[in-house]
N, C-alpha and C. Protein backbone atom coordinates (compact mmCIF):
# COMPACT_ATOMS: atom_id res chain seq x y z
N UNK A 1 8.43 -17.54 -18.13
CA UNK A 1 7.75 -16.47 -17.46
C UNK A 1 6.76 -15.86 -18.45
N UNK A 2 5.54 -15.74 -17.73
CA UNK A 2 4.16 -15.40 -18.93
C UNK A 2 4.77 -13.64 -18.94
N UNK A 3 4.50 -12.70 -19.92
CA UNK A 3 4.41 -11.46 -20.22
C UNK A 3 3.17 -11.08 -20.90
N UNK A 4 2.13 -10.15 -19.71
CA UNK A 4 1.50 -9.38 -20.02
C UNK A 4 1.59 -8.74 -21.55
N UNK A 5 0.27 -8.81 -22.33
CA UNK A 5 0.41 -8.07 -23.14
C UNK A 5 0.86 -6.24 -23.70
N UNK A 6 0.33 -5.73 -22.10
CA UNK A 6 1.38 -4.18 -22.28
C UNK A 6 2.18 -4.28 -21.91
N UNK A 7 3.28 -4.93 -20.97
CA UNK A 7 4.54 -5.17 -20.45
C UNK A 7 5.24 -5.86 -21.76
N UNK A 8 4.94 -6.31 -22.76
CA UNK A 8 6.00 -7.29 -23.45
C UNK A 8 7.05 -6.02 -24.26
N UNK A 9 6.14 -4.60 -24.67
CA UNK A 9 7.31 -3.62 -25.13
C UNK A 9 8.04 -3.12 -24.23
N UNK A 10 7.70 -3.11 -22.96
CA UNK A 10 8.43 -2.60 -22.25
C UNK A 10 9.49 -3.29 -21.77
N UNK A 11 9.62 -4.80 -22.07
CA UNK A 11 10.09 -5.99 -21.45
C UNK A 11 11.30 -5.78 -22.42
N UNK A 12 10.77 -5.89 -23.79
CA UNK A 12 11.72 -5.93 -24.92
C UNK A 12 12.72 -4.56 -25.10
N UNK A 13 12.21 -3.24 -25.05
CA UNK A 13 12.56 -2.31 -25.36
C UNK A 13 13.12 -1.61 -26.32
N UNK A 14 13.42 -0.61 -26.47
CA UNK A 14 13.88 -0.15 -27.87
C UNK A 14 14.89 -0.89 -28.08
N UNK A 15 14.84 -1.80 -29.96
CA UNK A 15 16.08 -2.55 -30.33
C UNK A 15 16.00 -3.87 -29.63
N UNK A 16 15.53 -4.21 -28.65
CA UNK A 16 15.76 -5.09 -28.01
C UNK A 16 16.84 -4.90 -26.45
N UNK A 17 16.83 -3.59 -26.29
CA UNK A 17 17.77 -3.44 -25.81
C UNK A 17 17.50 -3.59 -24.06
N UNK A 18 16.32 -3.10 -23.56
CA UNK A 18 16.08 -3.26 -22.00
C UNK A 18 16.51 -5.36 -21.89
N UNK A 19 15.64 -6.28 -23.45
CA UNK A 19 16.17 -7.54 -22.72
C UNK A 19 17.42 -8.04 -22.69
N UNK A 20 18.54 -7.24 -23.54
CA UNK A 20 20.20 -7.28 -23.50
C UNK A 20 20.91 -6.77 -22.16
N UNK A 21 19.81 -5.87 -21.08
CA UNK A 21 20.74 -4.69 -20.11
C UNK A 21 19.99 -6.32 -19.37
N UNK A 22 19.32 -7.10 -19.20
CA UNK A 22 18.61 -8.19 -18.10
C UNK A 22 19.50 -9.05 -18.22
N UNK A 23 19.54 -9.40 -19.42
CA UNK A 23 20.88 -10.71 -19.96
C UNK A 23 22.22 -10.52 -19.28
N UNK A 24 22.20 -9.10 -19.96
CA UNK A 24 23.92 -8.58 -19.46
C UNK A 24 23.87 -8.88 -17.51
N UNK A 25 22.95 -7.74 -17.21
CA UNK A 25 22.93 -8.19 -15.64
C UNK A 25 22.96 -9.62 -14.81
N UNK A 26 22.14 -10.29 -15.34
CA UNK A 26 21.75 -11.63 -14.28
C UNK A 26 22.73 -12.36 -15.31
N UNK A 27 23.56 -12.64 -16.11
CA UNK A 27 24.36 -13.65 -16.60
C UNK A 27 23.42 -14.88 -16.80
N UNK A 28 21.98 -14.66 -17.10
CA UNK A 28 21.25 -15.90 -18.03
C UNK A 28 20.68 -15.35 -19.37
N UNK A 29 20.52 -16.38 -20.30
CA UNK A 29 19.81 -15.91 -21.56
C UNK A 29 18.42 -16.09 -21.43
N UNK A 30 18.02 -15.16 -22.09
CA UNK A 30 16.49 -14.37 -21.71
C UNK A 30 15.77 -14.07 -23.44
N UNK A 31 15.37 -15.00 -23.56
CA UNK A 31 14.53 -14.90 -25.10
C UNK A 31 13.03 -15.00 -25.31
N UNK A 32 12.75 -14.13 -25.73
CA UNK A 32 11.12 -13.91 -25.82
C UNK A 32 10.58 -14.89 -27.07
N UNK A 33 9.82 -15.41 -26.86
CA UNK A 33 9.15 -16.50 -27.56
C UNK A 33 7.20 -16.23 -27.74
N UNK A 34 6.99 -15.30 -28.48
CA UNK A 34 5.56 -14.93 -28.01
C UNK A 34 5.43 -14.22 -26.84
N UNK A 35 4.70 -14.07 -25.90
CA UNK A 35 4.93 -13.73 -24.87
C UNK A 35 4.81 -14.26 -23.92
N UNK A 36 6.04 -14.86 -24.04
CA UNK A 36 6.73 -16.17 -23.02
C UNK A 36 8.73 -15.85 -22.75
N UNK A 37 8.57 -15.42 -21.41
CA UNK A 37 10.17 -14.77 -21.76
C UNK A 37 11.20 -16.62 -21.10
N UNK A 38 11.63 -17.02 -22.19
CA UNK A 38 12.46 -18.37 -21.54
C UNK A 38 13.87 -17.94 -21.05
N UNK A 39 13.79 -18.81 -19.89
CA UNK A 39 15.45 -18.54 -19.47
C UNK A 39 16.14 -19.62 -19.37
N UNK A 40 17.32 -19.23 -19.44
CA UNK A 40 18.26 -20.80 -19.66
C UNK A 40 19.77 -20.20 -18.97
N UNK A 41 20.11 -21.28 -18.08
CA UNK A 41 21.50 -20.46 -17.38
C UNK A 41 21.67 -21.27 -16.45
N UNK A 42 22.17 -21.25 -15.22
CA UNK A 42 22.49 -21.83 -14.09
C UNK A 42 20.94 -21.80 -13.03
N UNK A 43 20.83 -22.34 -11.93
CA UNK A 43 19.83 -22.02 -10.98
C UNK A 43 19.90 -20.33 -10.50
N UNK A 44 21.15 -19.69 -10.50
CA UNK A 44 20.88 -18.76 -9.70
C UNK A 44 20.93 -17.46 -10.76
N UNK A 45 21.43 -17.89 -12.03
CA UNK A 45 21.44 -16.94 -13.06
C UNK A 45 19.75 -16.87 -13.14
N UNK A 46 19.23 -17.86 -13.68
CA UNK A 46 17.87 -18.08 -13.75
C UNK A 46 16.46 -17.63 -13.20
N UNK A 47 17.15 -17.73 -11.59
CA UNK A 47 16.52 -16.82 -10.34
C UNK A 47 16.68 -15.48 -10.77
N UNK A 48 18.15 -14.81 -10.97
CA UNK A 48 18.41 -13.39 -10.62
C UNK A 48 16.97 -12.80 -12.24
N UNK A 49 17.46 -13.70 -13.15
CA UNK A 49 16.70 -13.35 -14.34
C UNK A 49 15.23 -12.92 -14.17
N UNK A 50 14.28 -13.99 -13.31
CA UNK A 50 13.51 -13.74 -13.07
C UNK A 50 12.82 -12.59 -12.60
N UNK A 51 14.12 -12.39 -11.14
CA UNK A 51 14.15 -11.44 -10.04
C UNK A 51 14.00 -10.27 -11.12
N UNK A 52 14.76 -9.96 -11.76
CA UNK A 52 14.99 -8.48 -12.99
C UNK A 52 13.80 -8.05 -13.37
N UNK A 53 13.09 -9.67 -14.33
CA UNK A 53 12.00 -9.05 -14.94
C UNK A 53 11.20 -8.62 -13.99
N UNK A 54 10.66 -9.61 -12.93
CA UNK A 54 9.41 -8.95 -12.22
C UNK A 54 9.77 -7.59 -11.73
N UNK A 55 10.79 -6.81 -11.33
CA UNK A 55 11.24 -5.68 -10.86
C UNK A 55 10.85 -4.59 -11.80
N UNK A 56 11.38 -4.86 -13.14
CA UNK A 56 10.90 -4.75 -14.16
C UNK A 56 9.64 -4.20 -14.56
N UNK A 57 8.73 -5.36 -14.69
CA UNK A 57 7.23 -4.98 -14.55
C UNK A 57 7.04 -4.31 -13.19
N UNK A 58 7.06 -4.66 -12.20
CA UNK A 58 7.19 -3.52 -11.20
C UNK A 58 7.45 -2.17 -11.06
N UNK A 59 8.14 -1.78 -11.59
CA UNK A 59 8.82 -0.31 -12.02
C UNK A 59 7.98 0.10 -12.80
N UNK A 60 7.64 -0.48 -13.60
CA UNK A 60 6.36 -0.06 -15.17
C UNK A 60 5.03 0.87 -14.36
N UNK A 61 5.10 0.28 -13.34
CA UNK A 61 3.54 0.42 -12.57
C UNK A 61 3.58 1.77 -11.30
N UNK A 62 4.96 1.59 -10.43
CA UNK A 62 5.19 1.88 -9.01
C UNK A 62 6.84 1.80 -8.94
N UNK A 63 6.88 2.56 -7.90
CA UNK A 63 8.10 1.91 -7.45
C UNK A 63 8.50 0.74 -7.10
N UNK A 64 9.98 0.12 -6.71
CA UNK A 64 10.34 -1.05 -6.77
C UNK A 64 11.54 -0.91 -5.61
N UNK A 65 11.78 -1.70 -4.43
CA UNK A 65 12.13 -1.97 -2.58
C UNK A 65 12.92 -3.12 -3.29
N UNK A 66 14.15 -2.69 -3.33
CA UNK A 66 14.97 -4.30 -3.33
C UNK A 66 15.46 -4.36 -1.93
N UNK A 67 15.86 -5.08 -1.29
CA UNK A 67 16.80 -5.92 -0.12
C UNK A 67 17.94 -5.82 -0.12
N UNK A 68 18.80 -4.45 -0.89
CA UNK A 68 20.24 -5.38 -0.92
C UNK A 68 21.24 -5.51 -0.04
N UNK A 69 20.60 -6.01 1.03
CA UNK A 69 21.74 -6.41 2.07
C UNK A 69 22.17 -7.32 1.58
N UNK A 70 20.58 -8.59 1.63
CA UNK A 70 20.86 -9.88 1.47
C UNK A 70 21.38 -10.55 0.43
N UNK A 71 22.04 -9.62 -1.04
CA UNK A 71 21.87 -9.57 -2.05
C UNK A 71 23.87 -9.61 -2.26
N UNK A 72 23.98 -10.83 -3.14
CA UNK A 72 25.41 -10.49 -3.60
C UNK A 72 25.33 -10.53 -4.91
N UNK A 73 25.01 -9.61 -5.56
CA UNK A 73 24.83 -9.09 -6.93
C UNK A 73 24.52 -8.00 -7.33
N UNK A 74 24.98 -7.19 -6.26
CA UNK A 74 24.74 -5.85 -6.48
C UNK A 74 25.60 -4.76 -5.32
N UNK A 75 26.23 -3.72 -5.77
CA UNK A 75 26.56 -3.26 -4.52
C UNK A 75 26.27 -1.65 -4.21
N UNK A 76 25.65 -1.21 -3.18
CA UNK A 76 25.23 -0.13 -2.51
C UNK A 76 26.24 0.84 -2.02
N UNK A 77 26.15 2.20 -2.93
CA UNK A 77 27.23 3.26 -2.59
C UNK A 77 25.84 4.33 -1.99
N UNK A 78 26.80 5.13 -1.11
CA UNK A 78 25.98 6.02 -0.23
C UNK A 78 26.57 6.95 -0.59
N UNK A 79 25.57 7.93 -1.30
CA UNK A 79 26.28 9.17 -2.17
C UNK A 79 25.94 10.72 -1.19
């Protein structure tokens, strides 16, 4: 996945830590290589990985509309 040159600190975050909370979440490894974020994991770890970052950069900009009906990786409390 290419990373924008102002998105790559925001990608990385303090310490490294926003790309450890992506890792931790989607259960794929997520390593920045230049600004080239590689993923390595299963098909659907891989997907969710993806899914994160672009949300990710999304959020940077605007808000961010997930789906999570259709979604089993996440679950929705009504507070």
């Amino acid at each position: 996945v290419q990373i924008a040159e102002d998105d790559y600190s925001y990608a990385l975050g303090k310490e490294g830590k926003t790309r450890k909370k992506l890792v931790r979440a989607s259960g794929c490894v997520i390593e920045y290589v230049g600004h080239i974020a590689v993923l390595s994991g299963s098909d659907p770890e891989r997907q969710r990985g993806r899914e994160y970052l672009q949300w990710l950069f999304q959020q940077r900009v605007g808000g961010v509309e997930v789906d999570y009906r259709s979604r089993d990786d996440c679950t929705a409390i009504l507070v």
